[in-house]
N, C-alpha and C. Protein backbone atom coordinates (compact mmCIF):
# COMPACT_ATOMS: atom_id res chain seq x y z
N UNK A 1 74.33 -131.96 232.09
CA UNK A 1 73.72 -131.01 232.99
C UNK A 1 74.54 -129.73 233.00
N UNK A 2 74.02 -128.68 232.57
CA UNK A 2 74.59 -127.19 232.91
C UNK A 2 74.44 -126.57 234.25
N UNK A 3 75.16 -126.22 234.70
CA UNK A 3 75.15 -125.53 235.93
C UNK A 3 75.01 -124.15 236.38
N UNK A 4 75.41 -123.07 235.17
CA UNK A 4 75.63 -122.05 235.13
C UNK A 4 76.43 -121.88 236.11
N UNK A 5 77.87 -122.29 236.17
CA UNK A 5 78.97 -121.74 237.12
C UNK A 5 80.02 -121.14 236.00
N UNK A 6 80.36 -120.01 236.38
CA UNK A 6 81.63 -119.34 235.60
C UNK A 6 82.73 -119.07 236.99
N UNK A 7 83.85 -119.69 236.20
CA UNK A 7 84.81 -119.22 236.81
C UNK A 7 85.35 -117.87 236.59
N UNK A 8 85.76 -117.33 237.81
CA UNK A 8 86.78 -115.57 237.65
C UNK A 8 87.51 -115.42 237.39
N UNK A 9 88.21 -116.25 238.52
CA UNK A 9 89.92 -115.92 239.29
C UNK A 9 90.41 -117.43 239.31
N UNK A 10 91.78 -116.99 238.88
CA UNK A 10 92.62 -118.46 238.91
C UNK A 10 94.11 -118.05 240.38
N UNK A 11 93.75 -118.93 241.11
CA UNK A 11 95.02 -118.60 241.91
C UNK A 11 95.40 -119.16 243.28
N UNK A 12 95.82 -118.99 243.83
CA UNK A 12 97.18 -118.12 244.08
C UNK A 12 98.25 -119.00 243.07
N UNK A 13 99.11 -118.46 242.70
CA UNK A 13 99.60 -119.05 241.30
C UNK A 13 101.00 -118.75 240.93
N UNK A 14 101.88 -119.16 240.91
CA UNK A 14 103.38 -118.28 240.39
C UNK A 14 103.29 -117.90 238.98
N UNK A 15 103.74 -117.08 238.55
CA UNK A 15 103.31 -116.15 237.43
C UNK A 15 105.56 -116.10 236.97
N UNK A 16 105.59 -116.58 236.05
CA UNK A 16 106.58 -117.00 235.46
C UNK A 16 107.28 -115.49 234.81
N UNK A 17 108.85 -115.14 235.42
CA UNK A 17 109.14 -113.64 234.44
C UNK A 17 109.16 -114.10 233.39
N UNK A 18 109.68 -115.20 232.85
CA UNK A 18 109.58 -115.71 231.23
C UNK A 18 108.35 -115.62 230.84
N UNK A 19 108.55 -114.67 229.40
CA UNK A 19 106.91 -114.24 228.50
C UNK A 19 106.64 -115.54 227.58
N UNK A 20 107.32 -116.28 227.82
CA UNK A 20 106.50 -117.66 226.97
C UNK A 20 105.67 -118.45 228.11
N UNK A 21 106.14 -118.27 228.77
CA UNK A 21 106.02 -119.16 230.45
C UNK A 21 104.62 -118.37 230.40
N UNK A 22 104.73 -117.37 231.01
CA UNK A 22 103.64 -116.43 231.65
C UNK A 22 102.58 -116.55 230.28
N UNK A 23 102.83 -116.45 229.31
CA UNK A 23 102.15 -116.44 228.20
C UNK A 23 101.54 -117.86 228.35
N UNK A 24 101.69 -118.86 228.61
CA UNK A 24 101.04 -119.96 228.38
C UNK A 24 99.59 -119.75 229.70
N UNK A 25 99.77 -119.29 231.05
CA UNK A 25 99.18 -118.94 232.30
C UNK A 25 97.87 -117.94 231.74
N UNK A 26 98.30 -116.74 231.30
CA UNK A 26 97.59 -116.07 230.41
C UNK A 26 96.18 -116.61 229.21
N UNK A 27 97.63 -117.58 228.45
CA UNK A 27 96.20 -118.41 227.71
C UNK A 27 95.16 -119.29 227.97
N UNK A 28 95.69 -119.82 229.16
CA UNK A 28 94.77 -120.47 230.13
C UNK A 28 93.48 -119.82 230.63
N UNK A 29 94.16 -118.59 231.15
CA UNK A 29 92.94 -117.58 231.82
C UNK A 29 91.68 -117.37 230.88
N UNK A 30 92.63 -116.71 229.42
CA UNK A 30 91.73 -116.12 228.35
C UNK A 30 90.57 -117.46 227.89
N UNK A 31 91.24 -118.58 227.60
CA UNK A 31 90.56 -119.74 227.75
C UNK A 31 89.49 -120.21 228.18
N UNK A 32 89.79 -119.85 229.81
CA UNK A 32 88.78 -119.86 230.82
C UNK A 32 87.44 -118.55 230.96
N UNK A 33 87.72 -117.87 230.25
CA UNK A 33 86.88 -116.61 229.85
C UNK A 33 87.40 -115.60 232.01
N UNK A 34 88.52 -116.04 232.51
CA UNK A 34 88.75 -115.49 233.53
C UNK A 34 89.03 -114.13 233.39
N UNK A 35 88.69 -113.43 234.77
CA UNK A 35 88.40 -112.06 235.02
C UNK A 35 89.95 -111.93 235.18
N UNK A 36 90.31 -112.47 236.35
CA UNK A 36 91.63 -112.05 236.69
C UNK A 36 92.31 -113.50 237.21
N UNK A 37 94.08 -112.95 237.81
CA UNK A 37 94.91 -114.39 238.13
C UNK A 37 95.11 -113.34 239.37
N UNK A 38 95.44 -114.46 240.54
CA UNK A 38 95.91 -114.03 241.90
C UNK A 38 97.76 -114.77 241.81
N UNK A 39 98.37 -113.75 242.52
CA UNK A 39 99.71 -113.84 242.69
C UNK A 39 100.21 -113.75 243.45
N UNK A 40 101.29 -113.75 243.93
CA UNK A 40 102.48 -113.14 244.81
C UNK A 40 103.77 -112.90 244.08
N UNK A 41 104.12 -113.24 242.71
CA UNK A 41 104.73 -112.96 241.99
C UNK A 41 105.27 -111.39 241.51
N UNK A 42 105.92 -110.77 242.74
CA UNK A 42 106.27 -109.44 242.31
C UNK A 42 107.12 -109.61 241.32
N UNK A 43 108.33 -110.62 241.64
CA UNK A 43 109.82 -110.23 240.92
C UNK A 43 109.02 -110.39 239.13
N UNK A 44 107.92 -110.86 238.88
CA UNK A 44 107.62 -110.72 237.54
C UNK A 44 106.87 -109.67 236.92
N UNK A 45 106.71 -108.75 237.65
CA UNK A 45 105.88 -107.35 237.34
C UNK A 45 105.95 -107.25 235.79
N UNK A 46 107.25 -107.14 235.34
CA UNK A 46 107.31 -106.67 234.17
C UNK A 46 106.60 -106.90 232.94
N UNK A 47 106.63 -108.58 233.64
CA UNK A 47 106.02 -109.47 232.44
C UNK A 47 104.55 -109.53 233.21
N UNK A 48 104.26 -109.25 233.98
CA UNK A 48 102.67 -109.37 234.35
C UNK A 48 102.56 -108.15 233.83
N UNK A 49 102.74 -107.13 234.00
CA UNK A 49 102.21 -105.81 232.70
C UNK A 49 102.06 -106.03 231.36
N UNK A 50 103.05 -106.36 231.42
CA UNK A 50 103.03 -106.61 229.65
C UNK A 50 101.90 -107.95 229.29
N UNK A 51 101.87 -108.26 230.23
CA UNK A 51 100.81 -109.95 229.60
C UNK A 51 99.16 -109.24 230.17
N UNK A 52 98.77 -108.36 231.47
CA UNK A 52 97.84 -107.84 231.61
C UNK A 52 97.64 -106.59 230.27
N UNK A 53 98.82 -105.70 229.54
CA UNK A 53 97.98 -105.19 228.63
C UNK A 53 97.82 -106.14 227.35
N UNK A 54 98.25 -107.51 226.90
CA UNK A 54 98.11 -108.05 225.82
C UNK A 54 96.76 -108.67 226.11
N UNK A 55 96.12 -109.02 227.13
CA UNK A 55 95.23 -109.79 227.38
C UNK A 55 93.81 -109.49 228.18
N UNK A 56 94.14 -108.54 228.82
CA UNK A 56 93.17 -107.90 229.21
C UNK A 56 92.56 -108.60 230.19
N UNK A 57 93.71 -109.36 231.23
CA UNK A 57 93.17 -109.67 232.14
C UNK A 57 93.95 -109.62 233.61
N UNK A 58 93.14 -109.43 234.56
CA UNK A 58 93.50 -108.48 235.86
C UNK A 58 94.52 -109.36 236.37
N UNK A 59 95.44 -108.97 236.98
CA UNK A 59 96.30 -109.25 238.22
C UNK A 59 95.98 -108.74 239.48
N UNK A 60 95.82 -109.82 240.72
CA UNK A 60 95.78 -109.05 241.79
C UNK A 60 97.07 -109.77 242.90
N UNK A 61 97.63 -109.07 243.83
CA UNK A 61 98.54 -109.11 244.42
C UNK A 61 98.13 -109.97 245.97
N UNK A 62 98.50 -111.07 245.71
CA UNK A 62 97.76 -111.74 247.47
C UNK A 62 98.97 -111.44 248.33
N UNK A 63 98.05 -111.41 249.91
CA UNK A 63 98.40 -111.33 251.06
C UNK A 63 98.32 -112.32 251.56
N UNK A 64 99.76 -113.20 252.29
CA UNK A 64 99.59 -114.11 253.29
C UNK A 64 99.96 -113.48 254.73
N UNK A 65 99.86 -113.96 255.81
CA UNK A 65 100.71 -112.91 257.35
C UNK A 65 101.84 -112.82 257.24
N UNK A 66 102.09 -112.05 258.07
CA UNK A 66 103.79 -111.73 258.42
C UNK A 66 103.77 -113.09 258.93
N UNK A 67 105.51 -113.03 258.44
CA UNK A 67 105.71 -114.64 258.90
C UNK A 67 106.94 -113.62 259.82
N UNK A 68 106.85 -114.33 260.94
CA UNK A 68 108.84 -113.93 261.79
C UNK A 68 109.71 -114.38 261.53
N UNK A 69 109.38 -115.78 260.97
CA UNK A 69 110.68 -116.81 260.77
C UNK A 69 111.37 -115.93 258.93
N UNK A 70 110.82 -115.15 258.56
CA UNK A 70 111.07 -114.58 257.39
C UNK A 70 110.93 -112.98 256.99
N UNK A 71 111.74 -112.59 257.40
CA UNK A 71 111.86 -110.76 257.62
C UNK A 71 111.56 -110.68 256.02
N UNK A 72 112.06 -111.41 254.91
CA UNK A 72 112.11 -110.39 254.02
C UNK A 72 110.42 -110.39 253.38
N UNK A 73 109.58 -111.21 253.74
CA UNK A 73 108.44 -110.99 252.89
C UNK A 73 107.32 -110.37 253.56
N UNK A 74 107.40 -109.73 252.28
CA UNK A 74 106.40 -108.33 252.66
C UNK A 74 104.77 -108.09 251.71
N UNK A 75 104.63 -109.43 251.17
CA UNK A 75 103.29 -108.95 250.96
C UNK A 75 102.27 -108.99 251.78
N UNK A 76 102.57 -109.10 253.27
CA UNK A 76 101.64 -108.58 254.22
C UNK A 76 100.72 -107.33 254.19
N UNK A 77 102.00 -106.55 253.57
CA UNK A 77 102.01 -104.74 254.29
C UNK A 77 101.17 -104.47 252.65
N UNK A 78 99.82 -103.91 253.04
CA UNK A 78 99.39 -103.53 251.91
C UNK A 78 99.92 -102.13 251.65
N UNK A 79 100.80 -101.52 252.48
CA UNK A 79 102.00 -100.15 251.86
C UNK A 79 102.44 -100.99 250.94
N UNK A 80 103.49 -102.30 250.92
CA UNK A 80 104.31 -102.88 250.05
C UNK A 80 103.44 -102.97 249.13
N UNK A 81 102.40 -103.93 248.95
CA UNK A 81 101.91 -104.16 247.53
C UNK A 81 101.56 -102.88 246.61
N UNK A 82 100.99 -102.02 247.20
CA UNK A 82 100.61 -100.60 246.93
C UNK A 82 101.46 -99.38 246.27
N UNK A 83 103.21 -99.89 246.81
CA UNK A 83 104.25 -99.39 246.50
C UNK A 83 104.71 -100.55 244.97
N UNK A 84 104.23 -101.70 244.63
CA UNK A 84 104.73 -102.21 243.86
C UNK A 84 103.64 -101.56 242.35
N UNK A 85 102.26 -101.81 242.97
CA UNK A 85 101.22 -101.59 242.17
C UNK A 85 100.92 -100.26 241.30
N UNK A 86 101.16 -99.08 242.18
CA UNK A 86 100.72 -97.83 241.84
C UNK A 86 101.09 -97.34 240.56
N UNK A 87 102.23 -97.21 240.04
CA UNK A 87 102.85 -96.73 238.65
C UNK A 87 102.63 -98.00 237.58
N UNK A 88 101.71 -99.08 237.83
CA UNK A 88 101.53 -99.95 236.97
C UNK A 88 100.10 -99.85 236.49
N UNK A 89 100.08 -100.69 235.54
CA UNK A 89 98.56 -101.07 234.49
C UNK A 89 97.37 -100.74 235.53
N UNK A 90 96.42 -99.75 235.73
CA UNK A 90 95.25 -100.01 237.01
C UNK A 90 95.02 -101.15 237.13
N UNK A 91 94.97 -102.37 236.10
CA UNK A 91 94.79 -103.49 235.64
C UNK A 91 94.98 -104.59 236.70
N UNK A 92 96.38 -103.75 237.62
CA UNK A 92 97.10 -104.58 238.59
C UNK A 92 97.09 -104.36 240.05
N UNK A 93 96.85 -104.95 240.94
CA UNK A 93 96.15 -104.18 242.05
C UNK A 93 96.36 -105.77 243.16
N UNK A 94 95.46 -105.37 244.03
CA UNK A 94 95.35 -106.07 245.49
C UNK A 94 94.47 -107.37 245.28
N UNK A 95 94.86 -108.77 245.57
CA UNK A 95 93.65 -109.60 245.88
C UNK A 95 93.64 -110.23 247.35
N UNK A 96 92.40 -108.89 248.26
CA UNK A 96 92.83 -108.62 249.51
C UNK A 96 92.28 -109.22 250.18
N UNK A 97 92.84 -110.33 251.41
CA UNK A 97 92.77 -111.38 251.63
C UNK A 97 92.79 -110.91 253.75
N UNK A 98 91.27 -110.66 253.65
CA UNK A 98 91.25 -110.34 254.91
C UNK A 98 91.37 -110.46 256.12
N UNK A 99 91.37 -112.09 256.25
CA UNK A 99 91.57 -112.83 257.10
C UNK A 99 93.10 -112.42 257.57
N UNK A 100 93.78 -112.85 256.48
CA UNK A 100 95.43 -112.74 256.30
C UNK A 100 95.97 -111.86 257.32
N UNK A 101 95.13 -110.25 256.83
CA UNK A 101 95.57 -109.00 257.80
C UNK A 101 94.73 -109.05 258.88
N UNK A 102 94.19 -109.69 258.95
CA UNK A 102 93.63 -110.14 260.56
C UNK A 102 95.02 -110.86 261.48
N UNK A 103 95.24 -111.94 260.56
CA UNK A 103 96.33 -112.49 261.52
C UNK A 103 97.74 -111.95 261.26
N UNK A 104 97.90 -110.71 260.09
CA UNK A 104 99.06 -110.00 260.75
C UNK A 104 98.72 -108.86 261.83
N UNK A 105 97.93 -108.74 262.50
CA UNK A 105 97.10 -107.85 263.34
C UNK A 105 97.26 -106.44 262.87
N UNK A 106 96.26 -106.76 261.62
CA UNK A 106 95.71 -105.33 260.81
C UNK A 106 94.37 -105.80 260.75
N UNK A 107 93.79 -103.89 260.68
CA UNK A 107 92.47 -103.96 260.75
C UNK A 107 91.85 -104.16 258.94
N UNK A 108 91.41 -105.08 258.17
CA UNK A 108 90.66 -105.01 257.06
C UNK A 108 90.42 -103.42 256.38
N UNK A 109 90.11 -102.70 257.02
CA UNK A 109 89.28 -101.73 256.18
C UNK A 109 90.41 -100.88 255.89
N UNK A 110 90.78 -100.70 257.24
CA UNK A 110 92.34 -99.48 257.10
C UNK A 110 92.87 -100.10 255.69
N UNK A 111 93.60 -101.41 255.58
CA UNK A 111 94.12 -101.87 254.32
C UNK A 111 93.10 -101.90 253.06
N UNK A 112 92.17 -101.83 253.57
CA UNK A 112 91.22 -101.41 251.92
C UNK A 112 91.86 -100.15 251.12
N UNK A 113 91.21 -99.19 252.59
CA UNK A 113 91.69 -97.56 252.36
C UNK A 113 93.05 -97.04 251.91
N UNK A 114 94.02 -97.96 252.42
CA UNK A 114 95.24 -97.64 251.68
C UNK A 114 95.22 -98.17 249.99
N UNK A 115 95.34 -99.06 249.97
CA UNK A 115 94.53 -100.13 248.48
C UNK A 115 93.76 -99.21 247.82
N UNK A 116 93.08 -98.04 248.22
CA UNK A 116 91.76 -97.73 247.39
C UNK A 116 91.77 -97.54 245.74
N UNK A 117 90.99 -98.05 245.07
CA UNK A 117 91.44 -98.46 243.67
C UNK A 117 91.89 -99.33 243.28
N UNK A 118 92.74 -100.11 243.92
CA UNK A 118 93.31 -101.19 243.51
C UNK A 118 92.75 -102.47 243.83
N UNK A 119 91.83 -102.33 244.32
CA UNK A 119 91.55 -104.03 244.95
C UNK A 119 90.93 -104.43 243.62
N UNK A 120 91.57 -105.95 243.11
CA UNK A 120 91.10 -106.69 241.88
C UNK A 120 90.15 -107.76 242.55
N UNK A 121 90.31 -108.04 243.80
CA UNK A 121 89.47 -109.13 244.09
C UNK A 121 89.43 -109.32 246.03
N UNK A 122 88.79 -110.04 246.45
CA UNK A 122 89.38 -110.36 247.62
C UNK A 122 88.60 -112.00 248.27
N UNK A 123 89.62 -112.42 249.34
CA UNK A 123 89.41 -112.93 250.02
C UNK A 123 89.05 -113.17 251.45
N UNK A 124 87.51 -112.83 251.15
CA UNK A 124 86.64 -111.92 252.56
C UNK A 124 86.80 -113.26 253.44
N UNK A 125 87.03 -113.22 254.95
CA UNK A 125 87.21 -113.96 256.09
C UNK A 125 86.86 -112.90 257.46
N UNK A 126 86.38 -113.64 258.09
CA UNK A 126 86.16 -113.16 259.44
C UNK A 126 86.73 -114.55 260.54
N UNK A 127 87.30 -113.42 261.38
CA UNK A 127 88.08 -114.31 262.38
C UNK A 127 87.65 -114.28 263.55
N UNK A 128 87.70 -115.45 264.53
CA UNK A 128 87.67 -115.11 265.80
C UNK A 128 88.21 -114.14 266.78
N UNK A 129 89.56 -113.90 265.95
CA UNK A 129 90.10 -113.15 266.90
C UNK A 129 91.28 -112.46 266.40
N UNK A 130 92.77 -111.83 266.31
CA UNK A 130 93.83 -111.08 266.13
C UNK A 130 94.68 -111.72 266.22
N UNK A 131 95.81 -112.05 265.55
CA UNK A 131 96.86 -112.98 265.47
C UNK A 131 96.84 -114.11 264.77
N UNK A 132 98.34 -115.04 264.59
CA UNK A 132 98.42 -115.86 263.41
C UNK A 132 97.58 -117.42 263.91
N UNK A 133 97.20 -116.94 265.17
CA UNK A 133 96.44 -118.06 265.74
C UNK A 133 94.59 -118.39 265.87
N UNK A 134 94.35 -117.06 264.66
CA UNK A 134 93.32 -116.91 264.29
C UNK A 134 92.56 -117.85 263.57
N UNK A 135 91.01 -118.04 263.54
CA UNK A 135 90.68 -119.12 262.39
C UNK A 135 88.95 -118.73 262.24
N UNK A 136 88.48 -119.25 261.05
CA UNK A 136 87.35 -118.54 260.73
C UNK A 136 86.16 -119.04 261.17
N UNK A 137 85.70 -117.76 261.18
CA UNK A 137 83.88 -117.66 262.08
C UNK A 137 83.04 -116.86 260.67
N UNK A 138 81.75 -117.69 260.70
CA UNK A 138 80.65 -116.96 260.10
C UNK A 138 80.92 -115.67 259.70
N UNK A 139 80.24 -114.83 258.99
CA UNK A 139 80.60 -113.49 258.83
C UNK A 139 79.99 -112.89 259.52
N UNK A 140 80.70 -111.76 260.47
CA UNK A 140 79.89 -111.02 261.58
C UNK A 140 80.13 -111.27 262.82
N UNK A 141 80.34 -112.07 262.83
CA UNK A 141 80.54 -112.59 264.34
C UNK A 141 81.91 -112.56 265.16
N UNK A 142 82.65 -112.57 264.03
CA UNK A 142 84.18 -112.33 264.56
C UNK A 142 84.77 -110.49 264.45
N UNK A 143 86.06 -110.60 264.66
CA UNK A 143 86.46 -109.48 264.85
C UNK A 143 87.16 -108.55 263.75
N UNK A 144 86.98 -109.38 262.66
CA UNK A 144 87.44 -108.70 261.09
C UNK A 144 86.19 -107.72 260.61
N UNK A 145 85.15 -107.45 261.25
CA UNK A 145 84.79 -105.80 261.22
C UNK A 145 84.00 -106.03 259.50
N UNK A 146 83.11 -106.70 259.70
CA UNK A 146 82.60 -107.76 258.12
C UNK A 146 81.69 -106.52 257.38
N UNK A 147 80.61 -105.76 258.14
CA UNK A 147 79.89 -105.40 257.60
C UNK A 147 80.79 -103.85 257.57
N UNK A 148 81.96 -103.74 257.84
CA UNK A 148 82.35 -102.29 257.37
C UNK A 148 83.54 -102.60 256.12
N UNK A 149 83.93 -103.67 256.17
CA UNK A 149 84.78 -104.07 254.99
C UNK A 149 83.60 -103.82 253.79
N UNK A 150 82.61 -104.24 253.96
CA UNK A 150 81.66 -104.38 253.14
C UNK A 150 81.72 -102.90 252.43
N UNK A 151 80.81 -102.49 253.02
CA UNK A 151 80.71 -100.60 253.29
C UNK A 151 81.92 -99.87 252.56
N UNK A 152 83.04 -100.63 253.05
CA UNK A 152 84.19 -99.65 252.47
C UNK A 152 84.77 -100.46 250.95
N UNK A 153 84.51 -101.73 250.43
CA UNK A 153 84.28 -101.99 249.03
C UNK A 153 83.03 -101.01 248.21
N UNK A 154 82.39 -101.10 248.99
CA UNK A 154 80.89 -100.48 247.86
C UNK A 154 81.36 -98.73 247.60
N UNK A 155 81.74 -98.55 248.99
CA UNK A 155 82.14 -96.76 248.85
C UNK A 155 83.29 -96.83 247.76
N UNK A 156 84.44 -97.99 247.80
CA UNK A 156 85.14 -97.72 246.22
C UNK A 156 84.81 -98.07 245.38
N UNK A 157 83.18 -98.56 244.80
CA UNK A 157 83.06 -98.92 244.08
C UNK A 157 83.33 -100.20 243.45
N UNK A 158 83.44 -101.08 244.04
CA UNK A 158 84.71 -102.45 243.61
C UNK A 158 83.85 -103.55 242.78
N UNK A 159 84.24 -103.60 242.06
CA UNK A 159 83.25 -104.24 241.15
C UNK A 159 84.02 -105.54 240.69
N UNK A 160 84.72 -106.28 241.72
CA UNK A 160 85.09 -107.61 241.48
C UNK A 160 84.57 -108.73 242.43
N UNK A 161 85.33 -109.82 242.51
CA UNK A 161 84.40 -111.11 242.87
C UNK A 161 85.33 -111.03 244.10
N UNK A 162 84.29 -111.42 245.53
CA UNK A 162 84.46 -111.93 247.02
C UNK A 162 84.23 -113.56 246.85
N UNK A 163 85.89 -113.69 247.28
CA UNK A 163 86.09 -115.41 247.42
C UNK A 163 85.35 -116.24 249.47
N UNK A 164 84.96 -116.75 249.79
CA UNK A 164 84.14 -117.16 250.66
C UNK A 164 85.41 -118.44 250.90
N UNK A 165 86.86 -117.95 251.53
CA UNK A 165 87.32 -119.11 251.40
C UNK A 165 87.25 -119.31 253.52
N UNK A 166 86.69 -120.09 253.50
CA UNK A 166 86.63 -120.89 254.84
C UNK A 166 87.19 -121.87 254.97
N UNK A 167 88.29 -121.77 256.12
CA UNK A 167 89.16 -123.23 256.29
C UNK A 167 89.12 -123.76 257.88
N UNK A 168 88.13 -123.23 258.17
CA UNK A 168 87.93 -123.74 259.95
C UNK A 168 86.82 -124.93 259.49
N UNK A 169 87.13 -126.02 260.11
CA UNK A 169 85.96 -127.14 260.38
C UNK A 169 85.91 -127.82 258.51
N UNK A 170 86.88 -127.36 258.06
CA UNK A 170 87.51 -128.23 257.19
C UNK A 170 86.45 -129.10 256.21
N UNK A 171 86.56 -130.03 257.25
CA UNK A 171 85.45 -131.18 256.68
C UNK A 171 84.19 -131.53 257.09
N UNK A 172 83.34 -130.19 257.58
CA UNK A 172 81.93 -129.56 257.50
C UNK A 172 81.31 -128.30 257.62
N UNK A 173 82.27 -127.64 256.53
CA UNK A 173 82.60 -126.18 256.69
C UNK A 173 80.99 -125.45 255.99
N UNK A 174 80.16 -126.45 255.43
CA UNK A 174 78.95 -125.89 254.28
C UNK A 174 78.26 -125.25 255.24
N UNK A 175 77.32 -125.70 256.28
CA UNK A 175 76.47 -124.60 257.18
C UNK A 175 77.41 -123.46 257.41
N UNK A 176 78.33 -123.31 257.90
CA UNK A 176 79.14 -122.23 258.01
C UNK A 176 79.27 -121.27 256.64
N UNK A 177 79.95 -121.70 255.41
CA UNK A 177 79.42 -121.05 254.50
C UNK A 177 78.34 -120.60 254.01
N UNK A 178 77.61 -121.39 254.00
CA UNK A 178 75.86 -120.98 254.07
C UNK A 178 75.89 -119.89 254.96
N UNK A 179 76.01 -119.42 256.25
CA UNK A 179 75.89 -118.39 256.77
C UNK A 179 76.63 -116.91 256.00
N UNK A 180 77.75 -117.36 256.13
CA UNK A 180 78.48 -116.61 255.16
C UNK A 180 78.17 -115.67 253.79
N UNK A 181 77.40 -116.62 252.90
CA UNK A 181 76.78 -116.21 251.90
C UNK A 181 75.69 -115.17 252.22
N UNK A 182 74.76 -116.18 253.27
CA UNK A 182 73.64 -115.29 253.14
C UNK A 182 73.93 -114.15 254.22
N UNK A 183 75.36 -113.54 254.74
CA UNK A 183 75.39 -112.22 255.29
C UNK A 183 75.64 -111.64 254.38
N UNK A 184 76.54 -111.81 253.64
CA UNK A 184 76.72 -110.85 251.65
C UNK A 184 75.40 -110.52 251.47
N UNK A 185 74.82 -111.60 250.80
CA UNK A 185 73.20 -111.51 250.54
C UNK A 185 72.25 -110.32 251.50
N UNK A 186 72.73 -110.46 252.36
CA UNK A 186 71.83 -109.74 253.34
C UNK A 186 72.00 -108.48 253.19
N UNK A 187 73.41 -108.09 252.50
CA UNK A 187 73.90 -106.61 252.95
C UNK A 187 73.73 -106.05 251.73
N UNK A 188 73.63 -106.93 250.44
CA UNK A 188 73.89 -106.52 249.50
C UNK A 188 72.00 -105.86 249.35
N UNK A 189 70.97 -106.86 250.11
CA UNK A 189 69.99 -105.78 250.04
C UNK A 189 69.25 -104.93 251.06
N UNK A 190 70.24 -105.20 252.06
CA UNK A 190 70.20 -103.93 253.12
C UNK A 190 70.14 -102.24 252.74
N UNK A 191 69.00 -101.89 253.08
CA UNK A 191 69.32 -100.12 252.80
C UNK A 191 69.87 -99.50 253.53
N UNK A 192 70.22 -99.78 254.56
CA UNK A 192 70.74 -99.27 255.85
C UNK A 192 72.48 -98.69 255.92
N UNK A 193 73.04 -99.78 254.80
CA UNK A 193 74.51 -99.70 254.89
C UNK A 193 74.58 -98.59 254.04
């Protein structure tokens, strides 16, 4: 039975500075006919450039929250990723994970707008509410601001894949996704936006 499912994105993933290492991750992707790999792997920039121009396939930079118990990590702050990204391959960019800056109490779009250009992918979420004590609601209904995230991908043009990752209600999360989908769906043939 064929399904017609293609995979995109492989990730969140450690991305190896060793170019044999990273090179094997790479051949995987190309393999997979994948668009792009999701990371947090700054300290390997070098070799993620060099393996995004041999291969021709995207890197995007994930966001988890500010953690307190850990001052030094900063791929919260889409300034930081933005400051790592900019003088690199366009190739290499944001996989912006909205929920995330929900519960570092950032607004989604603002971090688009800084990002602009760079977003390789994202991980669209809507939350109940602000903080790390946040958890996901349908799209729209919560306070991650769904149909202007929207609005402000299409105004950059973004022509990569929205991940639908829902982790509230775990183990009967499908009606909920089902909603989910069909607000994309909805907007995508909305004339209004």
């Amino acid at each position: 039975m064929h399904c017609k499912i293609q995979a995109v994105n492989y990730g969140v993933v450690q991305v190896p500075k060793d170019e044999a290492e990273a090179r094997q991750l790479f051949e995987f992707a190309k393999t997979m006919g994948l668009r792009a790999i999701t990371t947090e792997s700054v300290d390997a920039i070098d070799t993620i450039e060099k393996m995004v121009k041999e291969y021709d396939i995207m890197v995007g930079f994930h966001d988890h929250p500010r953690r307190s118990n850990d001052p030094n990590y900063r791929m919260w702050d889409p300034n930081y990723i933005l400051s790592v990204v900019k003088s690199r391959d366009r190739r290499i960019g944001s996989c912006a994970d909205t929920g995330h800056w929900v519960r570092s109490n950032l607004k989604p779009v603002d971090c688009l707008r800084i990002l602009k250009g760079r977003i390789i992918s994202s991980h669209l979420k809507d939350l109940n509410e602000m903080g790390l004590n946040a958890h996901d609601v349908p799209y729209g209904s919560g306070v991650s601001d769904v149909p202007a995230i929207l609005k402000e991908l299409r105004h950059q043009g973004f022509a990569g894949n929205i991940s639908i990752e829902y982790e509230h209600h775990w183990e009967n999360s499908s009606p909920e996704v089902g909603q989910c989908i069909g607000f994309v769906r909805g907007y995508g043939t909305a004339k209004a936006w």
